[in-house]
PDB file of N, CA and C in Angstrom:
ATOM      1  N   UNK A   1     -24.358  19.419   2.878  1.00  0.00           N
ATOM      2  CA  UNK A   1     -24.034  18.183   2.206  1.00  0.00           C
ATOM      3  C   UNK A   1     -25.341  17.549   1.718  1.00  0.00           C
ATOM      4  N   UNK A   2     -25.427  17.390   0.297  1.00  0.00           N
ATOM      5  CA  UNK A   2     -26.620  16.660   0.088  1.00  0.00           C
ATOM      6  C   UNK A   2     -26.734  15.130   0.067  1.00  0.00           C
ATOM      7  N   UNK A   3     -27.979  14.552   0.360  1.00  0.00           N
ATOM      8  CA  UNK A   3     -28.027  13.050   0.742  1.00  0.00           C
ATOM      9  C   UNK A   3     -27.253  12.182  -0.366  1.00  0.00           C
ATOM     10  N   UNK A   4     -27.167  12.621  -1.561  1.00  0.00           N
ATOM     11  CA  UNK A   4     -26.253  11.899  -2.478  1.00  0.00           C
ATOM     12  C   UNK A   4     -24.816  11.907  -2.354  1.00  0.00           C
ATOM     13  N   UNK A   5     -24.401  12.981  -1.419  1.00  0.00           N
ATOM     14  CA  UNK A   5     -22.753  13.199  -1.194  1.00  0.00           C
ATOM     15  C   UNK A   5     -23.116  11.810   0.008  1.00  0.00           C
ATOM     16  N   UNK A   6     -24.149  12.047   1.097  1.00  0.00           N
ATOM     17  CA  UNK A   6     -23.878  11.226   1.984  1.00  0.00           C
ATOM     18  C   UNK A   6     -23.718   9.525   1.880  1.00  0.00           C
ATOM     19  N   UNK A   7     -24.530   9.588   0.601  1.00  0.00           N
ATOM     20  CA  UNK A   7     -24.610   8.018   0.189  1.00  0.00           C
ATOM     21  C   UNK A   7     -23.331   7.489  -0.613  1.00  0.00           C
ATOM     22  N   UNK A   8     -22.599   8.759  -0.988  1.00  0.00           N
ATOM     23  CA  UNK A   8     -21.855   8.271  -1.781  1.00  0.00           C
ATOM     24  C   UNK A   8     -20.286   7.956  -1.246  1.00  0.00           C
ATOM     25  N   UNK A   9     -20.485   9.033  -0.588  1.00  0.00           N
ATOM     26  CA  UNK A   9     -19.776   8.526   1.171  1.00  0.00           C
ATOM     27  C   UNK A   9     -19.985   7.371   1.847  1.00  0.00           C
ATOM     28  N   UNK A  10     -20.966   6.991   2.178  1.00  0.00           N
ATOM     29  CA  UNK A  10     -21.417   5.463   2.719  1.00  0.00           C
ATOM     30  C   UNK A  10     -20.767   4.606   2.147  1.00  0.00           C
ATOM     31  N   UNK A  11     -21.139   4.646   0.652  1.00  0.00           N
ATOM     32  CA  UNK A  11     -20.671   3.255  -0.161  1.00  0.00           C
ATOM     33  C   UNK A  11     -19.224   3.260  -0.136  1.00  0.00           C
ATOM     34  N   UNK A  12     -18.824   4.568  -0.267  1.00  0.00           N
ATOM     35  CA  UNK A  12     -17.231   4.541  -0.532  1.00  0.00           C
ATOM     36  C   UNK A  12     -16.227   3.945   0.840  1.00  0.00           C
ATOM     37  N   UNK A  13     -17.303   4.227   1.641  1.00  0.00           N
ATOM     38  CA  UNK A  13     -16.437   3.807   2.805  1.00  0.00           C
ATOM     39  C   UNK A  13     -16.916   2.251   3.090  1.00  0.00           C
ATOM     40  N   UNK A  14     -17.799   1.698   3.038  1.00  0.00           N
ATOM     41  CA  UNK A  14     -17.837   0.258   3.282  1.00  0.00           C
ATOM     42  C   UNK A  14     -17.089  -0.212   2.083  1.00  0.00           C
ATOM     43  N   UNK A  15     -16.956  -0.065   0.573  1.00  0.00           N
ATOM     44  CA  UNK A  15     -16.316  -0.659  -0.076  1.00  0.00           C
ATOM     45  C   UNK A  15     -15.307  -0.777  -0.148  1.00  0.00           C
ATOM     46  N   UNK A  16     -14.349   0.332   0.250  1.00  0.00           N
ATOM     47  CA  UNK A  16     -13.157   0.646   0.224  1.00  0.00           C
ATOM     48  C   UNK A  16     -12.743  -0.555   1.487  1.00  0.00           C
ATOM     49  N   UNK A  17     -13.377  -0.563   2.400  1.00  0.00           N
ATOM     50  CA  UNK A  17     -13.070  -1.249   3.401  1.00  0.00           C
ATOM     51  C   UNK A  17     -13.167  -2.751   3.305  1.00  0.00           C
ATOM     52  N   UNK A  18     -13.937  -3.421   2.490  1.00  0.00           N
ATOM     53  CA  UNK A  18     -14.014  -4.433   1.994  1.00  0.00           C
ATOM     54  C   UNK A  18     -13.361  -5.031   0.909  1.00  0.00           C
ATOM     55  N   UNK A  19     -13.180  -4.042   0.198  1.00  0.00           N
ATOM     56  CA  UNK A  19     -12.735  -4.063  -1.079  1.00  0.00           C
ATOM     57  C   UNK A  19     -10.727  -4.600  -0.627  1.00  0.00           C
ATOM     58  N   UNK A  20     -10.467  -3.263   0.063  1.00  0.00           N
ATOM     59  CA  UNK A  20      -9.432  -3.490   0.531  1.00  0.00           C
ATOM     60  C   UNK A  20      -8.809  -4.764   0.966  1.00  0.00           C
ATOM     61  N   UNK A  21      -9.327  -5.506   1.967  1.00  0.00           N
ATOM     62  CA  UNK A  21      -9.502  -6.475   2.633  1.00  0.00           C
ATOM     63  C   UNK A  21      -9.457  -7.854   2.065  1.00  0.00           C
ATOM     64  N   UNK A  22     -10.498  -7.976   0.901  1.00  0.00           N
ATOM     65  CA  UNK A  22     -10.467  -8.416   0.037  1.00  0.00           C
ATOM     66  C   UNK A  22      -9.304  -8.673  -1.349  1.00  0.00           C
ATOM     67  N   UNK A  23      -8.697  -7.563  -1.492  1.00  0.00           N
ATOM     68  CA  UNK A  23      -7.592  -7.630  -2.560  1.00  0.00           C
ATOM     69  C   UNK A  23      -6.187  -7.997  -1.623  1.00  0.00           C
ATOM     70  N   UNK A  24      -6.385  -7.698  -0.620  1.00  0.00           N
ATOM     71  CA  UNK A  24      -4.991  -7.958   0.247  1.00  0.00           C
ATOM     72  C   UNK A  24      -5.113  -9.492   0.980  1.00  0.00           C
ATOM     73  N   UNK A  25      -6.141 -10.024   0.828  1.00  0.00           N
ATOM     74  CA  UNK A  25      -6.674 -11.435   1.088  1.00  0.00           C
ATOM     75  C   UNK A  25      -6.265 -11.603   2.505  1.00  0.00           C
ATOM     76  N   UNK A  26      -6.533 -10.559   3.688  1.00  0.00           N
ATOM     77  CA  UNK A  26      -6.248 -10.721   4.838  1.00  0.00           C
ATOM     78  C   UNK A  26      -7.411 -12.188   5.107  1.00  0.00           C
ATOM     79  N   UNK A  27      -6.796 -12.526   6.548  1.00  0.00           N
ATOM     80  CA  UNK A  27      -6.966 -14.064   7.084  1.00  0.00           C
ATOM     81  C   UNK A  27      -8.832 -14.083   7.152  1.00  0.00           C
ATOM     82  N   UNK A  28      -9.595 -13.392   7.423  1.00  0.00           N
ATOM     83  CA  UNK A  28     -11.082 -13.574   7.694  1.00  0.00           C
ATOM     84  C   UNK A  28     -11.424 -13.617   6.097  1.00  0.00           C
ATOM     85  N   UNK A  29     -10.657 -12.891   4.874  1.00  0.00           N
ATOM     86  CA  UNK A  29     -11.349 -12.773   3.723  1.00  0.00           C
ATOM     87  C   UNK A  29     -11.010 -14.176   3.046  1.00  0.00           C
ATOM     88  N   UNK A  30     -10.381 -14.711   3.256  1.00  0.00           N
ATOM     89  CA  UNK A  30      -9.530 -15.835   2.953  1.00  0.00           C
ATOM     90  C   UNK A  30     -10.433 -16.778   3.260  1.00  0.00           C
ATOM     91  N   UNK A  31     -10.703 -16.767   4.163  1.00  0.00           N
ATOM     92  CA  UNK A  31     -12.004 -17.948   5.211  1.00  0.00           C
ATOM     93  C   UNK A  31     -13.731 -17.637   4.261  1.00  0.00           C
ATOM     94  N   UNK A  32     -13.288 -16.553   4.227  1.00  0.00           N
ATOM     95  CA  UNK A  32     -14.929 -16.262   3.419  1.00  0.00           C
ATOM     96  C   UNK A  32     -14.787 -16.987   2.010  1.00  0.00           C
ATOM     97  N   UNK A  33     -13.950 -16.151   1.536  1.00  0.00           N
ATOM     98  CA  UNK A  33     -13.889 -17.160   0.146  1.00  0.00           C
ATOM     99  C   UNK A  33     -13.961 -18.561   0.000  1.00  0.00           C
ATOM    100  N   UNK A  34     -13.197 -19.098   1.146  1.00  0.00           N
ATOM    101  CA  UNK A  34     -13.518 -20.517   0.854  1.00  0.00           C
ATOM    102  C   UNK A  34     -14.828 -21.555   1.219  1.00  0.00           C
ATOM    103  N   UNK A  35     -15.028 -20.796   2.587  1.00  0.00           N
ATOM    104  CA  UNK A  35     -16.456 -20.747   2.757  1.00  0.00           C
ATOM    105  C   UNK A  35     -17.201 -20.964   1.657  1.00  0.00           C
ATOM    106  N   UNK A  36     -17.094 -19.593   0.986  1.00  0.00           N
ATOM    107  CA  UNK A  36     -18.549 -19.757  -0.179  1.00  0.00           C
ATOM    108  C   UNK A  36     -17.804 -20.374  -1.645  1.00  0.00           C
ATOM    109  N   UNK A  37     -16.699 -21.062  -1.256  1.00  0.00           N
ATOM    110  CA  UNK A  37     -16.233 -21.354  -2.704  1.00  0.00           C
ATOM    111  C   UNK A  37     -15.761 -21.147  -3.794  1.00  0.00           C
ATOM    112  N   UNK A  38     -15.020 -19.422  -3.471  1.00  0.00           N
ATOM    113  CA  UNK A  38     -14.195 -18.833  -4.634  1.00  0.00           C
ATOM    114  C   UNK A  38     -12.787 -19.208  -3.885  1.00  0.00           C
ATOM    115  N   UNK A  39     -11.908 -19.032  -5.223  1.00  0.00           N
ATOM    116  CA  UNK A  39     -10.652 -19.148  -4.888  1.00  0.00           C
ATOM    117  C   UNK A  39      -9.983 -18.084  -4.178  1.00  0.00           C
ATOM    118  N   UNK A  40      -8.938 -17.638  -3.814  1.00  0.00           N
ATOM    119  CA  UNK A  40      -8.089 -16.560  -3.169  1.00  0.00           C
ATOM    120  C   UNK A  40      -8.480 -15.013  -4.290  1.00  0.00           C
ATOM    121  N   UNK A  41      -7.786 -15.434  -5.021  1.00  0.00           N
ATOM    122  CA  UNK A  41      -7.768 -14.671  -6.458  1.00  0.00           C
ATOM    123  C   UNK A  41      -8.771 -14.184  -6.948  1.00  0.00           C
ATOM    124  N   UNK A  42     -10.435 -15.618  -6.942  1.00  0.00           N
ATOM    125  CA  UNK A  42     -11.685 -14.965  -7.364  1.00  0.00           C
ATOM    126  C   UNK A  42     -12.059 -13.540  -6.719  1.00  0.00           C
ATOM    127  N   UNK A  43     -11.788 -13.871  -5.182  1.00  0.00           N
ATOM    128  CA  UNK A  43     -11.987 -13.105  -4.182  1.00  0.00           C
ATOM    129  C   UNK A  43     -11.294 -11.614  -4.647  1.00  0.00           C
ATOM    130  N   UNK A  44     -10.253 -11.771  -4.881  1.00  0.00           N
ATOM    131  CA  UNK A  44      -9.187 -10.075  -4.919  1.00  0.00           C
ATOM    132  C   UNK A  44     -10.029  -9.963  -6.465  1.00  0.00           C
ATOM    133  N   UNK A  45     -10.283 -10.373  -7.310  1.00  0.00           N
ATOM    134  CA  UNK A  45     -10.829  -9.215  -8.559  1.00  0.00           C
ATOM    135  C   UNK A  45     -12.415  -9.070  -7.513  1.00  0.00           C
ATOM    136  N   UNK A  46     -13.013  -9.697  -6.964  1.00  0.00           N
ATOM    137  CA  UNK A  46     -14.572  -9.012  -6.105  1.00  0.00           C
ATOM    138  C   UNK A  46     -14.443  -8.134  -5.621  1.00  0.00           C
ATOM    139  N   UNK A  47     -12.534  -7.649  -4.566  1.00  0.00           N
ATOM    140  CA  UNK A  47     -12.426  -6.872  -4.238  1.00  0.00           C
ATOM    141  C   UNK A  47     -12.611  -5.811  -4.929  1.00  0.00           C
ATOM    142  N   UNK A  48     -11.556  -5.987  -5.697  1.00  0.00           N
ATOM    143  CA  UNK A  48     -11.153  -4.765  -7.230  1.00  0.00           C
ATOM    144  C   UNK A  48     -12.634  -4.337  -7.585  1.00  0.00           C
ATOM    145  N   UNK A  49     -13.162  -5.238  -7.995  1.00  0.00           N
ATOM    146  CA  UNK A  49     -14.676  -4.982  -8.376  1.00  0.00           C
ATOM    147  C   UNK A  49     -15.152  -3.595  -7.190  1.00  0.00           C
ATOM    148  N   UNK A  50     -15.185  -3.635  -5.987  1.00  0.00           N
ATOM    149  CA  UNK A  50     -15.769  -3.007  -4.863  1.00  0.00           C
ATOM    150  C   UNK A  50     -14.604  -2.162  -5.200  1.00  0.00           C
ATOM    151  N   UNK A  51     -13.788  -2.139  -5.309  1.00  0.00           N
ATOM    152  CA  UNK A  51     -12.848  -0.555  -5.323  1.00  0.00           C
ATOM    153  C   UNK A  51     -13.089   0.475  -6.651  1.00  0.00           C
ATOM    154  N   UNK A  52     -13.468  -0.058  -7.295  1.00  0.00           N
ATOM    155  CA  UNK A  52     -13.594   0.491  -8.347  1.00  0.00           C
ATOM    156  C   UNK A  52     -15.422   1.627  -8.185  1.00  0.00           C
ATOM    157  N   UNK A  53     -15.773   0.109  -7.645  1.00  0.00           N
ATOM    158  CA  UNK A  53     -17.543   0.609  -7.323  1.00  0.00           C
ATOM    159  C   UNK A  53     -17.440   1.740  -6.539  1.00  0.00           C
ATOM    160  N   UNK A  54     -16.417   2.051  -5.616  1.00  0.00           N
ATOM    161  CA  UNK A  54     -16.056   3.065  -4.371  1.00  0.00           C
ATOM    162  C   UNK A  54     -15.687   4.465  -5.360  1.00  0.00           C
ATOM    163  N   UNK A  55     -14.551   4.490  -5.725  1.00  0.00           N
ATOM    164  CA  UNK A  55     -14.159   4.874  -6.837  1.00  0.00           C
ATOM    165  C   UNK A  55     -15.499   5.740  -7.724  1.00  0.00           C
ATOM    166  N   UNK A  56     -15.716   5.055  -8.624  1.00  0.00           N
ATOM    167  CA  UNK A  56     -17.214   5.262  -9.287  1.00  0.00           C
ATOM    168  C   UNK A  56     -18.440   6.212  -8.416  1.00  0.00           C
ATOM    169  N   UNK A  57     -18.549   5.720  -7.364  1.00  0.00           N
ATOM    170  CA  UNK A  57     -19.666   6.606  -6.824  1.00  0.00           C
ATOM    171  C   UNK A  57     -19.384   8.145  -5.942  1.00  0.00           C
ATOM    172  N   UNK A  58     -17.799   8.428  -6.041  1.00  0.00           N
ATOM    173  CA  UNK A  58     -17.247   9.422  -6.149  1.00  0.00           C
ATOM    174  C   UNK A  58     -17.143  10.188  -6.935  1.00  0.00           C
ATOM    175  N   UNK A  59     -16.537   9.427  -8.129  1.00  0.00           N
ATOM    176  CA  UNK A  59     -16.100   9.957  -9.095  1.00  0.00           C
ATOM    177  C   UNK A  59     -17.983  10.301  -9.795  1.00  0.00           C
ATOM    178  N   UNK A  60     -18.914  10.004  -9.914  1.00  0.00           N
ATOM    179  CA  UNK A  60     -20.226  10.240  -9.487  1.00  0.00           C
ATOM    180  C   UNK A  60     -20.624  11.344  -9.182  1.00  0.00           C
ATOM    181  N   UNK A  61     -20.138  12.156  -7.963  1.00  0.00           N
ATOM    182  CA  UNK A  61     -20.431  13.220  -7.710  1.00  0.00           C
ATOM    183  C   UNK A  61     -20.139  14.543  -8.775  1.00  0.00           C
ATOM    184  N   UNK A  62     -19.159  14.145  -9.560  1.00  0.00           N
ATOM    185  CA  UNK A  62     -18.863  15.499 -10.646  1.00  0.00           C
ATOM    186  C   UNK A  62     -19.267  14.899 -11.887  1.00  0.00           C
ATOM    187  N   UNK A  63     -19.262  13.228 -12.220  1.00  0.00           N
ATOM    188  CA  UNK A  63     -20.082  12.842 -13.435  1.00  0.00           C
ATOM    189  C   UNK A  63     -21.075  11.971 -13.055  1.00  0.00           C
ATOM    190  N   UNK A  64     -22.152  12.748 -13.479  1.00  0.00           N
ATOM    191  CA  UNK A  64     -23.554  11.213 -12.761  1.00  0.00           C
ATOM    192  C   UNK A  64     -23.787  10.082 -13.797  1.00  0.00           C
ATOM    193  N   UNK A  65     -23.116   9.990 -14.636  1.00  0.00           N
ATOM    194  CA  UNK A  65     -23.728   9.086 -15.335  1.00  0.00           C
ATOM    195  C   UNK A  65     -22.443   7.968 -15.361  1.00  0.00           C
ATOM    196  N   UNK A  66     -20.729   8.160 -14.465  1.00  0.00           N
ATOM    197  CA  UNK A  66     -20.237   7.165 -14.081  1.00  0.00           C
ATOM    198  C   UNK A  66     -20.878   6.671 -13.208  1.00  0.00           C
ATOM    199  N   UNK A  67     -21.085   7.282 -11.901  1.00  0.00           N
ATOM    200  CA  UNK A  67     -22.045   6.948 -10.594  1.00  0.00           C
ATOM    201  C   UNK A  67     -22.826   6.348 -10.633  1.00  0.00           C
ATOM    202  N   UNK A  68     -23.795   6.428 -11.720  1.00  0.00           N
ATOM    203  CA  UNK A  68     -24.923   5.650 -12.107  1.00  0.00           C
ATOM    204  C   UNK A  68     -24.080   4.221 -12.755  1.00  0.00           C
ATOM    205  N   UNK A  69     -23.273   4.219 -12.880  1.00  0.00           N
ATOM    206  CA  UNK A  69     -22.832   2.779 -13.512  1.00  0.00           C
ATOM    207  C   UNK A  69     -21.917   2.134 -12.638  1.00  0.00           C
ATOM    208  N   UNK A  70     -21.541   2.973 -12.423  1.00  0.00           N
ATOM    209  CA  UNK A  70     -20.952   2.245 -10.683  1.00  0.00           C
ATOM    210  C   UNK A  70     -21.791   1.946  -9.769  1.00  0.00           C
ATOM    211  N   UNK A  71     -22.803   2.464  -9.159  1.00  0.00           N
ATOM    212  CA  UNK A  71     -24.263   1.827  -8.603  1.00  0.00           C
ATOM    213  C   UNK A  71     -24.633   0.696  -9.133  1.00  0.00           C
ATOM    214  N   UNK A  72     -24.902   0.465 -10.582  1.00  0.00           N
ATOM    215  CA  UNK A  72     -25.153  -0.824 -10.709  1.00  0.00           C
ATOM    216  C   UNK A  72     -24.827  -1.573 -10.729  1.00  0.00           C
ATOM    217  N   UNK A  73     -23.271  -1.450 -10.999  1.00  0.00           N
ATOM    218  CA  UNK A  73     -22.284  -2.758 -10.995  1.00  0.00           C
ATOM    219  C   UNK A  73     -22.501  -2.953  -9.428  1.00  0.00           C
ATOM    220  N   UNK A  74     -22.586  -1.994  -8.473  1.00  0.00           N
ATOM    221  CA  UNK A  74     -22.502  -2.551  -6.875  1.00  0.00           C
ATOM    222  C   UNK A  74     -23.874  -3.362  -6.573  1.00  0.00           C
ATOM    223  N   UNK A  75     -24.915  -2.988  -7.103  1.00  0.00           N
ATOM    224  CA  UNK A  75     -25.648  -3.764  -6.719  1.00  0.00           C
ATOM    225  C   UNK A  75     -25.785  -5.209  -7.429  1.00  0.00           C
ATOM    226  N   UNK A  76     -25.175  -5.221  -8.472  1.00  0.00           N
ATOM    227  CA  UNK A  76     -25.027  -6.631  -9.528  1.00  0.00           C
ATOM    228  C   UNK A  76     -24.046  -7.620  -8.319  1.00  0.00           C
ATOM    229  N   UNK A  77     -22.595  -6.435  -7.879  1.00  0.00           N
ATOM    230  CA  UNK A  77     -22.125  -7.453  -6.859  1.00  0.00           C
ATOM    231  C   UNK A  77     -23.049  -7.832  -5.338  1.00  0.00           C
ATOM    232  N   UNK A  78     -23.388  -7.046  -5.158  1.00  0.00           N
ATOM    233  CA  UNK A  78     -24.102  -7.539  -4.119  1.00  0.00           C
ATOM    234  C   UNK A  78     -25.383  -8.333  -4.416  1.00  0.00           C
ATOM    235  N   UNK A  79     -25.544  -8.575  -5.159  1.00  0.00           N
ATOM    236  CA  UNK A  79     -26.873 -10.212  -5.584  1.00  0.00           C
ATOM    237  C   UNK A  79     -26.201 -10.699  -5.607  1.00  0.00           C
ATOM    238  N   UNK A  80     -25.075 -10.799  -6.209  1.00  0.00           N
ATOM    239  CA  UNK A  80     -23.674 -11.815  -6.408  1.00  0.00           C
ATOM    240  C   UNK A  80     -23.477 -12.426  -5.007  1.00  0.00           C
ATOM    241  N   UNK A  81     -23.275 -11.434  -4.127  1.00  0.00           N
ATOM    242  CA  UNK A  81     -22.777 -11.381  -2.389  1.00  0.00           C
ATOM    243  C   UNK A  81     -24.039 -12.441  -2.255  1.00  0.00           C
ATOM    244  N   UNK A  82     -25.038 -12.039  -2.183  1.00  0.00           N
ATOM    245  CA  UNK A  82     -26.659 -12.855  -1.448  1.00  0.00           C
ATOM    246  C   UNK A  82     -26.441 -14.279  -2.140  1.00  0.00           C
ATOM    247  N   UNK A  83     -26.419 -14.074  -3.825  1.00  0.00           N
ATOM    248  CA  UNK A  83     -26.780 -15.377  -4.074  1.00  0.00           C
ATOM    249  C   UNK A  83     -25.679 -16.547  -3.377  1.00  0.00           C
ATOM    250  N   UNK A  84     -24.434 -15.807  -3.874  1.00  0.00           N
ATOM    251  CA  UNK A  84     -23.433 -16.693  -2.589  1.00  0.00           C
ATOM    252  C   UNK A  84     -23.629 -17.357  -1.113  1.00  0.00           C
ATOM    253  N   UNK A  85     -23.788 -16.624  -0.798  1.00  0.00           N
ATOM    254  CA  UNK A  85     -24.509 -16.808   0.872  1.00  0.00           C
ATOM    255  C   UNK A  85     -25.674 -18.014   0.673  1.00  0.00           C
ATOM    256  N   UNK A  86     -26.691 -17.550  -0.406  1.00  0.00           N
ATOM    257  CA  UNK A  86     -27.744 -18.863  -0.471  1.00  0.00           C
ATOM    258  C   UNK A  86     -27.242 -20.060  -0.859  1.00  0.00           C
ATOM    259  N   UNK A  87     -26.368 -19.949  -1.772  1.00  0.00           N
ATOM    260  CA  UNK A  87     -26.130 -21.602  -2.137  1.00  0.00           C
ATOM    261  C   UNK A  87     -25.614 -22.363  -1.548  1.00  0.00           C
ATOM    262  N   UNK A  88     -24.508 -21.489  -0.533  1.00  0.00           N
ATOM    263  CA  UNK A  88     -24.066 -22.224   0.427  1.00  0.00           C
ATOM    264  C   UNK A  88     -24.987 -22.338   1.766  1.00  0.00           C
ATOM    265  N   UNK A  89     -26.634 -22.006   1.703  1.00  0.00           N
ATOM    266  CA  UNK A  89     -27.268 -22.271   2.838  1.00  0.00           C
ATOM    267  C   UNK A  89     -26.389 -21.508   4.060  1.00  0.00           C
ATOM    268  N   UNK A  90     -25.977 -20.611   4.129  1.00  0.00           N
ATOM    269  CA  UNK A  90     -25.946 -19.054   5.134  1.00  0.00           C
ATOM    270  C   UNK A  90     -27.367 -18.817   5.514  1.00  0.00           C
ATOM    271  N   UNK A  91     -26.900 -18.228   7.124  1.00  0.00           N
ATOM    272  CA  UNK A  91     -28.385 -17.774   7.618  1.00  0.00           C
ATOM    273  C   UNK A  91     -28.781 -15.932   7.040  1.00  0.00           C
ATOM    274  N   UNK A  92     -29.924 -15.781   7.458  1.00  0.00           N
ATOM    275  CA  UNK A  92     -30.443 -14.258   6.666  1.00  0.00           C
ATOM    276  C   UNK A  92     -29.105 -13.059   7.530  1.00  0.00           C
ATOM    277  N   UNK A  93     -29.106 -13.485   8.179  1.00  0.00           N
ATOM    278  CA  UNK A  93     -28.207 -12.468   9.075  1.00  0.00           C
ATOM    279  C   UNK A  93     -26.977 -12.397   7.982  1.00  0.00           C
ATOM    280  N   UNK A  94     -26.357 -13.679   7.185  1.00  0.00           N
ATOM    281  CA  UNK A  94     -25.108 -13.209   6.678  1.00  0.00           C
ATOM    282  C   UNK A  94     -25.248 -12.582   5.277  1.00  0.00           C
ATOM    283  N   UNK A  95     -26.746 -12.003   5.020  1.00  0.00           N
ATOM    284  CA  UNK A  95     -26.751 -11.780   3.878  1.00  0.00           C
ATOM    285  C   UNK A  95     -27.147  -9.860   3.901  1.00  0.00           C
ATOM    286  N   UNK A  96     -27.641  -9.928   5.302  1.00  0.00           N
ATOM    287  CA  UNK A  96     -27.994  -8.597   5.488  1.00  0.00           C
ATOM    288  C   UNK A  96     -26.781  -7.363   4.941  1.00  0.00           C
ATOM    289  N   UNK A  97     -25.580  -7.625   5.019  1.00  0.00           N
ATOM    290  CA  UNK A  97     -24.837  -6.606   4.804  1.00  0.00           C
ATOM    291  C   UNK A  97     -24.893  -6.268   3.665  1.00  0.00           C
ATOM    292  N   UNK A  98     -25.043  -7.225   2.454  1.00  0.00           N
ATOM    293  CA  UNK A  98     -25.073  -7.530   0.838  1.00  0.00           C
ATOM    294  C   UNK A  98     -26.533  -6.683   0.863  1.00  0.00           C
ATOM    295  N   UNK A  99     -27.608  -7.066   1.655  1.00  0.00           N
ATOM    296  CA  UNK A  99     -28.725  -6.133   1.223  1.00  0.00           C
ATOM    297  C   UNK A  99     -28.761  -5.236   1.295  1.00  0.00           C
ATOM    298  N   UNK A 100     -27.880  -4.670   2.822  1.00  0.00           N
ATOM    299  CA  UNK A 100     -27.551  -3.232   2.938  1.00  0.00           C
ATOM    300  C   UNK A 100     -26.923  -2.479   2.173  1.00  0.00           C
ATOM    301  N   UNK A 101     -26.373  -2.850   1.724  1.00  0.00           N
ATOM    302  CA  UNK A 101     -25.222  -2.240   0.724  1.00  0.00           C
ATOM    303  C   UNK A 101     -26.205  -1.929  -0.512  1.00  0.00           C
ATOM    304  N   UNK A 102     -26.629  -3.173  -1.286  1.00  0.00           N
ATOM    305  CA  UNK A 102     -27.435  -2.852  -2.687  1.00  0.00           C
ATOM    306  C   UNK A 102     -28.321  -1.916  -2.356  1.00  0.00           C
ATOM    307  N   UNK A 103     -29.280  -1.860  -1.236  1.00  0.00           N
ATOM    308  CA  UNK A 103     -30.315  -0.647  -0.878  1.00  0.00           C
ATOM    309  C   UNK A 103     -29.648   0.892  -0.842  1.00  0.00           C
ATOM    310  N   UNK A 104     -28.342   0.754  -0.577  1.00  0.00           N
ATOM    311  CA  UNK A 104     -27.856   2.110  -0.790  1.00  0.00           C
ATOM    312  C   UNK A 104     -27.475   2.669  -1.829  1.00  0.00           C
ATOM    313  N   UNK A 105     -26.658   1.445  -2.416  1.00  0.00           N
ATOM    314  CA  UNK A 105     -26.504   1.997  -3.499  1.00  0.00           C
ATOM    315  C   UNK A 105     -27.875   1.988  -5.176  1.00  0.00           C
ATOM    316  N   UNK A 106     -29.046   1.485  -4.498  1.00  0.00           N
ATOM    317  CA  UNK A 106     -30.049   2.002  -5.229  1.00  0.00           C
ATOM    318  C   UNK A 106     -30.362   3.554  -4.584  1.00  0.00           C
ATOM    319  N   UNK A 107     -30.776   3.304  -3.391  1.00  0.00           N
ATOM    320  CA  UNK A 107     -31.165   4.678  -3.205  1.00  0.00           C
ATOM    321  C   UNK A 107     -29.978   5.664  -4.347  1.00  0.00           C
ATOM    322  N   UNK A 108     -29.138   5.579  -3.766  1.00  0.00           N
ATOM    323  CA  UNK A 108     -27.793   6.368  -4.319  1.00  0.00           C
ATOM    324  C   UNK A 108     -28.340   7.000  -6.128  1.00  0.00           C
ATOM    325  N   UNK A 109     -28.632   5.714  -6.883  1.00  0.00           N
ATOM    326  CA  UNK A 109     -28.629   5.429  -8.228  1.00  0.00           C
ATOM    327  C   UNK A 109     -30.165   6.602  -8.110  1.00  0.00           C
ATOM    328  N   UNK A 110     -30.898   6.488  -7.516  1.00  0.00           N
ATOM    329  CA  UNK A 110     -32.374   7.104  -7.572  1.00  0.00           C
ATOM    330  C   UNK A 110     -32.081   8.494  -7.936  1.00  0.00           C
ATOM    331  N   UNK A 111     -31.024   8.743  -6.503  1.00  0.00           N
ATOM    332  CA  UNK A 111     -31.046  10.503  -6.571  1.00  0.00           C
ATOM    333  C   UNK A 111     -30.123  11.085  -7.620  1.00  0.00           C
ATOM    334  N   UNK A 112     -28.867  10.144  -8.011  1.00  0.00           N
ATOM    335  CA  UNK A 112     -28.252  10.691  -9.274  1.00  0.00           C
ATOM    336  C   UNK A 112     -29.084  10.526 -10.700  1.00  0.00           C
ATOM    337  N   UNK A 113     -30.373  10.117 -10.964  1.00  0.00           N
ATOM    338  CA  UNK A 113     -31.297   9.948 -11.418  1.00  0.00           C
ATOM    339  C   UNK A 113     -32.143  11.042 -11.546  1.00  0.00           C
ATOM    340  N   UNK A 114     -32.413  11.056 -10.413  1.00  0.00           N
ATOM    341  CA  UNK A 114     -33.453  12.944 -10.099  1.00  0.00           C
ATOM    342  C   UNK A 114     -32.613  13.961 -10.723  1.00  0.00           C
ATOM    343  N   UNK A 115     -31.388  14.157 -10.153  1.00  0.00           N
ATOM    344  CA  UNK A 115     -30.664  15.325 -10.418  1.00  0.00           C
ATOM    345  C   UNK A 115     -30.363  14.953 -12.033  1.00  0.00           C
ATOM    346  N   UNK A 116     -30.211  13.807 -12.406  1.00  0.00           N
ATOM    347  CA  UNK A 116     -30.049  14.079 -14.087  1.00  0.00           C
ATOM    348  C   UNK A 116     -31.217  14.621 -14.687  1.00  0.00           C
ATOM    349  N   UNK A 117     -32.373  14.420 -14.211  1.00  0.00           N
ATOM    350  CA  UNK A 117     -33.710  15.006 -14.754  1.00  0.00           C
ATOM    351  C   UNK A 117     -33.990  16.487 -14.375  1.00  0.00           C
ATOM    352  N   UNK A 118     -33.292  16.717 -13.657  1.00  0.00           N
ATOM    353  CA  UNK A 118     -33.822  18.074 -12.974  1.00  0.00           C
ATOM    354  C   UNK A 118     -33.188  19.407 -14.278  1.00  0.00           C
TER     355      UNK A 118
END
């Protein structure tokens, strides 16, 4: 398995899991949103957004140049995720997952990058 299947695996599985969560507006996603100030609804297309990004970095593995655009849209949402967290004055801890996530899915974007050059 190469590290780009593994990353692309990673993302697919935290997004899917979020994503999910998010479009079905279970009770903790519900609390987040309002927390940071989107509506119910804003929240389920962020999801959609993350399912699609999941989606994408799969669908990635047989075309790199969706993958590569699905990487960026994930990391566009996840500044999205951080800057949220900042405006509402969140501590660094609630932003770590949003960083985690964009760091992967750069790494991710790097190596479908290499292999397009190769």
């Amino acid at each position: 398995m190469t590290a780009t299947t593994i990353l692309a695996a990673l993302l697919a599985i935290v997004l899917l899991g979020a994503g999910t969560t998010m479009t079905l507006a279970v009770s903790f996603q519900r609390d987040t949103a309002a927390h940071l100030g989107f509506s119910v609804n804003a929240f389920r297309g962020i999801g959609a957004l993350e399912l699609l990004g999941a989606i994408g970095v799969l669908l990635g593995l047989t075309i790199p140049a969706v993958g590569a655009l699905a990487a960026v849209g994930i990391v566009a949402l996840m500044v999205g995720a951080a800057i949220g967290h900042l405006r509402v004055r969140d501590r660094f801890a609630q932003l770590i997952p949003a960083i985690a996530i964009a760091a992967v899915a750069v790494a991710y974007l790097i190596l479908v990058g290499q292999q397009a050059v190769s």
